[in-house]
N, C-alpha and C. Protein backbone atom coordinates (compact mmCIF):
# COMPACT_ATOMS: atom_id res chain seq x y z
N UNK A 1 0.80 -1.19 0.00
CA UNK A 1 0.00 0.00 0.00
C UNK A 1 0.84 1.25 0.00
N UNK A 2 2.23 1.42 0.23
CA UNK A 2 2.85 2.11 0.53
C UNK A 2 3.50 2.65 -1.06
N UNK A 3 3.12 2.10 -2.12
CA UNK A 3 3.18 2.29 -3.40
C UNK A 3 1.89 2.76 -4.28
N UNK A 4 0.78 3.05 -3.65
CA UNK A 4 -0.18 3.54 -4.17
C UNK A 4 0.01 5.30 -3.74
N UNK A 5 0.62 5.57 -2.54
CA UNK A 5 0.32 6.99 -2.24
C UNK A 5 1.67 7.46 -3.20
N UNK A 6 2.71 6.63 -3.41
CA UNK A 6 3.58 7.14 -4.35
C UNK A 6 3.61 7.11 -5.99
N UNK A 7 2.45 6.48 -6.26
CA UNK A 7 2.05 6.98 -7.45
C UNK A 7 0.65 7.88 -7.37
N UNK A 8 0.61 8.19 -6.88
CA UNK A 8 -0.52 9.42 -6.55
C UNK A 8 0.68 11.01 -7.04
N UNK A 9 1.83 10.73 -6.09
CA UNK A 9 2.52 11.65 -6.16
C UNK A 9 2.96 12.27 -8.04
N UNK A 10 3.43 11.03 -8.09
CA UNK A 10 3.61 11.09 -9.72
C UNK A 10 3.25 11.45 -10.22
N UNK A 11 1.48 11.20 -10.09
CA UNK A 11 0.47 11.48 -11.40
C UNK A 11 0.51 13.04 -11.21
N UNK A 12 0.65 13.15 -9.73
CA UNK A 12 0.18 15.13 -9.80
C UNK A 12 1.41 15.66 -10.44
N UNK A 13 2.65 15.95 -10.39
CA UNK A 13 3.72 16.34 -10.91
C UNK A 13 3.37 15.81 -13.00
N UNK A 14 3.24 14.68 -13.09
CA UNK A 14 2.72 14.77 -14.67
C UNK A 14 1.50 15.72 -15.15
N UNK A 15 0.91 15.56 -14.37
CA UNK A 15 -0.18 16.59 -14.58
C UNK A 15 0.09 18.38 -14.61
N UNK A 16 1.06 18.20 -14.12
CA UNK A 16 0.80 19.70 -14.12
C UNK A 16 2.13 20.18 -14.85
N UNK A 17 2.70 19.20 -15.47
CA UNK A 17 4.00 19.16 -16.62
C UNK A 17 3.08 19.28 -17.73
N UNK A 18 2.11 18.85 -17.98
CA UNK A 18 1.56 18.68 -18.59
C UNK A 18 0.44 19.89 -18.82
N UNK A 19 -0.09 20.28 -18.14
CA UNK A 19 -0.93 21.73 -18.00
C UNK A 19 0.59 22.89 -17.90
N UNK A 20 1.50 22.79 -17.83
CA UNK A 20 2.66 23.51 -17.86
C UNK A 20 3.10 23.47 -19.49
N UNK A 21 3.26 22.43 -19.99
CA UNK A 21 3.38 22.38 -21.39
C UNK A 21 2.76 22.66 -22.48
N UNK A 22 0.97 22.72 -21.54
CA UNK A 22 -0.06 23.26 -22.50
C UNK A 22 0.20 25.04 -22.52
N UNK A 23 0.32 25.35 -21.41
CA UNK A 23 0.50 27.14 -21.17
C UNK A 23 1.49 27.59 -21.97
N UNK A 24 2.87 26.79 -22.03
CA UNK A 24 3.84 27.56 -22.80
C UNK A 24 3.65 27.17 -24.35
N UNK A 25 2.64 26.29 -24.72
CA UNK A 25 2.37 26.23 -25.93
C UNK A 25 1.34 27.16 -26.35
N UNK A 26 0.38 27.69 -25.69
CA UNK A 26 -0.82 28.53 -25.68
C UNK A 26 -0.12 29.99 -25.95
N UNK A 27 1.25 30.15 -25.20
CA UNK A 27 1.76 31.16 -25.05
C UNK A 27 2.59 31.49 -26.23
N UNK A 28 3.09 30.43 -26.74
CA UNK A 28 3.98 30.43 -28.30
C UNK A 28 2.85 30.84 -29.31
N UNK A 29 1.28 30.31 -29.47
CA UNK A 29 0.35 30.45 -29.93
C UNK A 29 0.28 32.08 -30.09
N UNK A 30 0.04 32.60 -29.23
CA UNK A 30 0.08 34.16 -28.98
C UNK A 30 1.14 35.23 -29.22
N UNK A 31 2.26 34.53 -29.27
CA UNK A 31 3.60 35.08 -29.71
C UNK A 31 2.94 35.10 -30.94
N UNK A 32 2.83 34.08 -31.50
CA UNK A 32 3.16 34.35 -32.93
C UNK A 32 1.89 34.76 -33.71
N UNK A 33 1.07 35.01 -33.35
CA UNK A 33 -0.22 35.59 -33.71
C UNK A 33 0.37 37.19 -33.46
N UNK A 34 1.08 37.32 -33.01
CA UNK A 34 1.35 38.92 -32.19
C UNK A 34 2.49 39.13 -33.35
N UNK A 35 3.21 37.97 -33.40
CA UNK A 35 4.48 38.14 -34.57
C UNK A 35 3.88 38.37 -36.10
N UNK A 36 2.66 38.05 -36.45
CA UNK A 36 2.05 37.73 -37.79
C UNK A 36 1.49 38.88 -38.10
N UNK A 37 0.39 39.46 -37.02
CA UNK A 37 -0.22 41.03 -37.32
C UNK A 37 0.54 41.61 -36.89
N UNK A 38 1.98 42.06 -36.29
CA UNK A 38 3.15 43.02 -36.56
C UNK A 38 3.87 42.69 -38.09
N UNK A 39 3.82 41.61 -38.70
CA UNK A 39 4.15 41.47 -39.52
C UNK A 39 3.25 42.28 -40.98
N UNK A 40 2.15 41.87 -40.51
CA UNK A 40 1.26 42.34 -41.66
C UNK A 40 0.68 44.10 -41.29
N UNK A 41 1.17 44.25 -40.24
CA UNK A 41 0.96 45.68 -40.46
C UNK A 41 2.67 46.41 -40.83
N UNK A 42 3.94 45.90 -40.91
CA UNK A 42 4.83 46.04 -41.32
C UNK A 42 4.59 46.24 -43.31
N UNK A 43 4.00 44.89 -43.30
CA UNK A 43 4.06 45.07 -44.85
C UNK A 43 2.85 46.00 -45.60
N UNK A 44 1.91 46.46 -44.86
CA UNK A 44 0.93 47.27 -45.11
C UNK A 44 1.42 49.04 -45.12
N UNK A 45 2.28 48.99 -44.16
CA UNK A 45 2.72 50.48 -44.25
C UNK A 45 3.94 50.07 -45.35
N UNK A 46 4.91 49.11 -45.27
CA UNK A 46 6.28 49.08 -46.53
C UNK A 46 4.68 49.41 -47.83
N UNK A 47 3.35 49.30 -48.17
CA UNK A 47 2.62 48.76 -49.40
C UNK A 47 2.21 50.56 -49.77
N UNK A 48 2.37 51.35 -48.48
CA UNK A 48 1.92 52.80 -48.49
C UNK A 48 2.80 53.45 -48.66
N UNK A 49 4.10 53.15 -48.56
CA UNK A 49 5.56 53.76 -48.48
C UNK A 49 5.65 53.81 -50.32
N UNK A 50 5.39 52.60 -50.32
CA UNK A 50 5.93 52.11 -51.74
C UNK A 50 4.75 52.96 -52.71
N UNK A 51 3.85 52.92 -52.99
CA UNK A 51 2.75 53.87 -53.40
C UNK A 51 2.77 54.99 -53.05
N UNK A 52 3.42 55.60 -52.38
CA UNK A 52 3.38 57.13 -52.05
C UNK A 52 4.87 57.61 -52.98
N UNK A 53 6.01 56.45 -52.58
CA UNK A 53 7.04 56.44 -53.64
C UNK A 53 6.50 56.93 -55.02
N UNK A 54 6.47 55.69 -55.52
CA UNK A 54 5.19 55.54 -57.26
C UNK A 54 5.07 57.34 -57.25
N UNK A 55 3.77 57.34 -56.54
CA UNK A 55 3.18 58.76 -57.02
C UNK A 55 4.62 59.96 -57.27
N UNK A 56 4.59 59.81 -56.21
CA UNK A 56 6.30 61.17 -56.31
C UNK A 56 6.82 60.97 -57.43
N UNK A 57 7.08 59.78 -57.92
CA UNK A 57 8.14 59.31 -58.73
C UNK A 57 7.56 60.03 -59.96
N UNK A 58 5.91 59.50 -60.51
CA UNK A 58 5.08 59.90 -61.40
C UNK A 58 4.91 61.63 -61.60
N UNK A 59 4.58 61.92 -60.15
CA UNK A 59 5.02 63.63 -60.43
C UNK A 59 5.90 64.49 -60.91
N UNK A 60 6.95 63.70 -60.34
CA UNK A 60 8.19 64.36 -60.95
C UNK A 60 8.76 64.09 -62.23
N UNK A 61 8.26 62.88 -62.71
CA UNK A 61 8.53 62.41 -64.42
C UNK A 61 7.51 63.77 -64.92
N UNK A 62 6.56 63.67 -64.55
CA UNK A 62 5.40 64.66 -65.36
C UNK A 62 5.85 66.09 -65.19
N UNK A 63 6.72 66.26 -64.05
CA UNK A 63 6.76 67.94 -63.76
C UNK A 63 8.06 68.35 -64.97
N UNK A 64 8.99 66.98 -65.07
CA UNK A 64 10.58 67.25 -65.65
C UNK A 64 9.81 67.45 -67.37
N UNK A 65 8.71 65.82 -67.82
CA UNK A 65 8.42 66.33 -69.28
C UNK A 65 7.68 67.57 -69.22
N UNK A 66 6.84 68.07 -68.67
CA UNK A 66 6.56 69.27 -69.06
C UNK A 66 7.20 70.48 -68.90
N UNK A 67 8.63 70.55 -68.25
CA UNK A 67 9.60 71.76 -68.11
C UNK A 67 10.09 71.41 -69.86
N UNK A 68 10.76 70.13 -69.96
CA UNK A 68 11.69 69.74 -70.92
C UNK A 68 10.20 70.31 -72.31
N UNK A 69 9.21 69.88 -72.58
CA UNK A 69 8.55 70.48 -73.31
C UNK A 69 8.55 71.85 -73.77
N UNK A 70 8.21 72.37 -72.51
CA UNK A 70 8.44 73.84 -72.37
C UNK A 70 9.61 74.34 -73.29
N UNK A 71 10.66 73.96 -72.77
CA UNK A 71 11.83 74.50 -73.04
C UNK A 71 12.17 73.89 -74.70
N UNK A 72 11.69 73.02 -74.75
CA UNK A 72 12.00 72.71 -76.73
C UNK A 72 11.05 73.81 -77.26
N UNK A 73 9.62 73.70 -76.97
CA UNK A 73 9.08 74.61 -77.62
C UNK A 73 9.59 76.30 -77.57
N UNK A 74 10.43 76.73 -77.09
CA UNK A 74 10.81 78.16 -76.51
C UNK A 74 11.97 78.12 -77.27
N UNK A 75 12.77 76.54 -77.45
CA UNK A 75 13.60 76.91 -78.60
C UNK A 75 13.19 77.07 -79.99
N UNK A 76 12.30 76.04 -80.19
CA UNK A 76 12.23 76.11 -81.61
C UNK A 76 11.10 77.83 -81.97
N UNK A 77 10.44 78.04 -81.15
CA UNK A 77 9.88 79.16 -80.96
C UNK A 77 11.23 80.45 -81.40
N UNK A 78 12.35 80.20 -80.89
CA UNK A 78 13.06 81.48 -81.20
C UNK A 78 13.53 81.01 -82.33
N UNK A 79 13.82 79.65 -83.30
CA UNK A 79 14.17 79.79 -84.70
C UNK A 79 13.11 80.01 -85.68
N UNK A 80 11.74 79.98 -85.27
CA UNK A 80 10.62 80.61 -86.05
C UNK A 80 11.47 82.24 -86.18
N UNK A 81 11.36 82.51 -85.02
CA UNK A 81 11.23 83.75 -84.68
C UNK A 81 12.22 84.38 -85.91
N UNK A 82 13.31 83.89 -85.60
CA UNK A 82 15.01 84.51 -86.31
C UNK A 82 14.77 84.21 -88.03
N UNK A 83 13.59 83.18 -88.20
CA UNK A 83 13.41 82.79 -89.65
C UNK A 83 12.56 83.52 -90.13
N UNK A 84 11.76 84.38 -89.65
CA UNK A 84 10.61 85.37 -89.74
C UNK A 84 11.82 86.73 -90.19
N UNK A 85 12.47 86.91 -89.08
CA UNK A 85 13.04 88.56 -89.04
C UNK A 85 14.18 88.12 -90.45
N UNK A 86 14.94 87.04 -90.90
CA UNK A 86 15.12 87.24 -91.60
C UNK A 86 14.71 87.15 -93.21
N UNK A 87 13.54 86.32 -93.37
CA UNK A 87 12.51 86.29 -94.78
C UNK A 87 12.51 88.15 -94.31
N UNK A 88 12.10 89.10 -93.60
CA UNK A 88 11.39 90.23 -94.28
C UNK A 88 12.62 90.90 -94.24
N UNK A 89 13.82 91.10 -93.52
CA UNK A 89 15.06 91.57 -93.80
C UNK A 89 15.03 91.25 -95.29
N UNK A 90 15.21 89.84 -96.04
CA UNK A 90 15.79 89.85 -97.06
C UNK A 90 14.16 90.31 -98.02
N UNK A 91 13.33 89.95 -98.01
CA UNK A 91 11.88 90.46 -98.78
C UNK A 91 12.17 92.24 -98.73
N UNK A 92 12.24 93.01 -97.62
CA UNK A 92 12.15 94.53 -97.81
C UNK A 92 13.64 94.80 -98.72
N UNK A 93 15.09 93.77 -98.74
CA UNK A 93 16.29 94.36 -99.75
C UNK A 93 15.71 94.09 -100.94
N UNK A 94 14.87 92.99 -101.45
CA UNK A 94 14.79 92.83 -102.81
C UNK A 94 13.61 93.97 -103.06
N UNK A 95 12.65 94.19 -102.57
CA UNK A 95 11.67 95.08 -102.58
C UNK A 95 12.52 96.74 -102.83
N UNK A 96 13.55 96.96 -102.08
CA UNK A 96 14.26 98.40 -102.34
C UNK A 96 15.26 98.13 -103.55
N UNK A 97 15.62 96.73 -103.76
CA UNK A 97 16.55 97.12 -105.22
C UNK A 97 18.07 96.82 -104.30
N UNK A 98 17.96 96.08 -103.44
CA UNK A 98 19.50 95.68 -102.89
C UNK A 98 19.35 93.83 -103.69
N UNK A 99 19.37 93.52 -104.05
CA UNK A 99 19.08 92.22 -104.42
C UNK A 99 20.48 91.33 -104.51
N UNK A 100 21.44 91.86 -104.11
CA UNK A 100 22.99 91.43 -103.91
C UNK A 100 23.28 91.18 -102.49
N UNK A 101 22.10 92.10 -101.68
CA UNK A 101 22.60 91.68 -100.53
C UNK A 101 21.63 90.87 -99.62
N UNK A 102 20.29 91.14 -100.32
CA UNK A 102 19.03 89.92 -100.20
C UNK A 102 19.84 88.00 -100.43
N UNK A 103 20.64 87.62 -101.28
CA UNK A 103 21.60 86.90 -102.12
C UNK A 103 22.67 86.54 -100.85
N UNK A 104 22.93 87.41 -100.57
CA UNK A 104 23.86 87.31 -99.39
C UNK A 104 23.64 87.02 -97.92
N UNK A 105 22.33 87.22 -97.78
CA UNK A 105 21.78 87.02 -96.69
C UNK A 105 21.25 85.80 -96.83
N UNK A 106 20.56 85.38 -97.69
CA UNK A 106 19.94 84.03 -97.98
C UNK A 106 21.14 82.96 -98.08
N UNK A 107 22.16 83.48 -98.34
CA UNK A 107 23.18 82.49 -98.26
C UNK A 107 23.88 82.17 -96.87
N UNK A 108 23.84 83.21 -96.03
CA UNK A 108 24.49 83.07 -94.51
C UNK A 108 23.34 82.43 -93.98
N UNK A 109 21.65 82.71 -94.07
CA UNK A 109 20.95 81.98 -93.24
C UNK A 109 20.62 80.81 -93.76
N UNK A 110 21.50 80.55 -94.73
CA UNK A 110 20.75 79.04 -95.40
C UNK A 110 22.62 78.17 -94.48
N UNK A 111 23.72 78.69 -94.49
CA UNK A 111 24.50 77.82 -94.16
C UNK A 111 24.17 78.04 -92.31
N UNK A 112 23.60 78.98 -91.61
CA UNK A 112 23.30 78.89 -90.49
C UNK A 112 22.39 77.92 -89.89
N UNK A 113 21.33 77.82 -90.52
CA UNK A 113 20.27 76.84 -90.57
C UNK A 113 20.96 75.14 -90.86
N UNK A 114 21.60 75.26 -92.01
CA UNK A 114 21.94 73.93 -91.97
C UNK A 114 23.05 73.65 -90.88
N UNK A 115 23.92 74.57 -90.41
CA UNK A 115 24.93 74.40 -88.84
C UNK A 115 23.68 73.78 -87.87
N UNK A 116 22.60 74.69 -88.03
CA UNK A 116 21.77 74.30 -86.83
C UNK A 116 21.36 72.90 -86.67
N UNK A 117 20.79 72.14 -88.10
CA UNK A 117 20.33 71.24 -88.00
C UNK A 117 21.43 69.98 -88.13
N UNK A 118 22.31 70.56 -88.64
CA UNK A 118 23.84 69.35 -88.69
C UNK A 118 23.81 69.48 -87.05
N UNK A 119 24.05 70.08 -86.11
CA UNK A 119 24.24 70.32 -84.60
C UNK A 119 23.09 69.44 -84.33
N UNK A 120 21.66 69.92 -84.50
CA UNK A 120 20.84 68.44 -83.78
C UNK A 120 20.95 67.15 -83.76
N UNK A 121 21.42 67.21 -85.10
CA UNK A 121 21.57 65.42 -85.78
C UNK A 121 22.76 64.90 -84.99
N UNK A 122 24.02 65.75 -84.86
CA UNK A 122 25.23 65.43 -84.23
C UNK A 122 24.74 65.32 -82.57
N UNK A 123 23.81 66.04 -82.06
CA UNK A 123 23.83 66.10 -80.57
C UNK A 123 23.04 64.69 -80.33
N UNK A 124 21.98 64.35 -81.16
CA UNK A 124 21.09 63.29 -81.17
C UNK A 124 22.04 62.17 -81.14
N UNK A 125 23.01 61.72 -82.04
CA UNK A 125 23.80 60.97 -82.05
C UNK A 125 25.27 60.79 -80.99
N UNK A 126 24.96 61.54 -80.40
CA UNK A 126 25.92 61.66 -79.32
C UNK A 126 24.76 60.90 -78.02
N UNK A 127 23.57 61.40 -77.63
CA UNK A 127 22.73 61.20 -76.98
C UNK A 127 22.28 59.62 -77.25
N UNK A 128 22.43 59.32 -78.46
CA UNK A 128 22.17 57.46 -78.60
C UNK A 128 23.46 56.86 -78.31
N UNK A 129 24.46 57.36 -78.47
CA UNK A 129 25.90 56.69 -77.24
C UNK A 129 25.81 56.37 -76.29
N UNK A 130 25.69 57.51 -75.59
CA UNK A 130 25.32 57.50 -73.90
C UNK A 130 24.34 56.97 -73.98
N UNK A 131 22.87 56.86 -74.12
CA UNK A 131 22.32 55.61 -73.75
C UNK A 131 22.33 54.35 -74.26
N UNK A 132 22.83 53.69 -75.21
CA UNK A 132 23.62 52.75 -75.67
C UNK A 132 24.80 52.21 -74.39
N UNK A 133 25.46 53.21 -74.30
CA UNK A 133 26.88 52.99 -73.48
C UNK A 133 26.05 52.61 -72.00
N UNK A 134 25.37 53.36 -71.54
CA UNK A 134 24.88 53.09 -70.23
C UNK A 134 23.36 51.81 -70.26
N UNK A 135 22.81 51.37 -71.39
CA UNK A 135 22.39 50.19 -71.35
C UNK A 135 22.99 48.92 -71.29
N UNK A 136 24.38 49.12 -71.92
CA UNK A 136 25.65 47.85 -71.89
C UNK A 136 26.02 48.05 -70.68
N UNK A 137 26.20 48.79 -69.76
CA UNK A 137 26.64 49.02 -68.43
C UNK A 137 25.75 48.35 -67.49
N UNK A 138 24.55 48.32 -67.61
CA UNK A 138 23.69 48.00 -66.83
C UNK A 138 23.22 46.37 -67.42
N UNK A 139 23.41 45.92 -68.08
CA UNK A 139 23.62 44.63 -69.29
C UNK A 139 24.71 43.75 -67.94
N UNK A 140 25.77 44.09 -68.11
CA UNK A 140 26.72 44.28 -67.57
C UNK A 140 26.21 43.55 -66.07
């Protein structure tokens, strides 16, 4: 009989290893439920970060093409301009009877004009280098 009160003892110590093993498992349960919605509110603000990025990014592409717009049209705007003042420069010499120097003028703005447009073609082709050169870089 003296072996029945000592497994009495036993069973209580298993038992409560056992309700001890359930708690720290209940408790890992809750960790990581706690670890999962810190997690998902981590990736919810990185999802607002990243979309607020985007937009900026989009603004500022849109703010740069419409400066860069701007500014082509303001150039080619001043070779209207210089091609205007000189058609009536040379229209009012032939109109007064200078027609040698109407001749002369049509000849400096015809090799000016073509400098101008040899210069685009050359700058354009300089501009497909560099991005050529810096697509092999990034290739690379």
């Amino acid at each position: 009989m003296s072996n029945l009160p000592d497994a009495q003892n036993k069973a209580i110590p298993e038992e409560s290893v056992i309700r001890d093993l359930i708690n720290v498992q209940q408790g890992d349960l809750e960790v990581k439920r706690l670890e999962a919605s810190n997690r998902k509110a981590e990736i919810e603000s990185n999802e607002r970060i990243a979309l607020a990025s985007i937009q900026a990014q989009s603004n500022s592409d849109l703010y740069h093409s419409k400066t860069f717009k701007y500014a082509y049209l303001v150039s080619q705007l001043k070779v209207v301009v210089i091609a205007i003042i000189i058609a009536v420069i040379v229209g009012l010499a032939i109109v007064y009877g200078y027609s040698e120097l109407a001749t002369d003028i049509a000849k400096y703005a015809f090799f000016a004009i073509s400098g101008y447009f040899a210069g685009l073609g050359h700058s354009q082709v300089i501009q497909r280098r560099k991005n050529t050169s810096i697509s092999n870089k990034e290739d690379e």
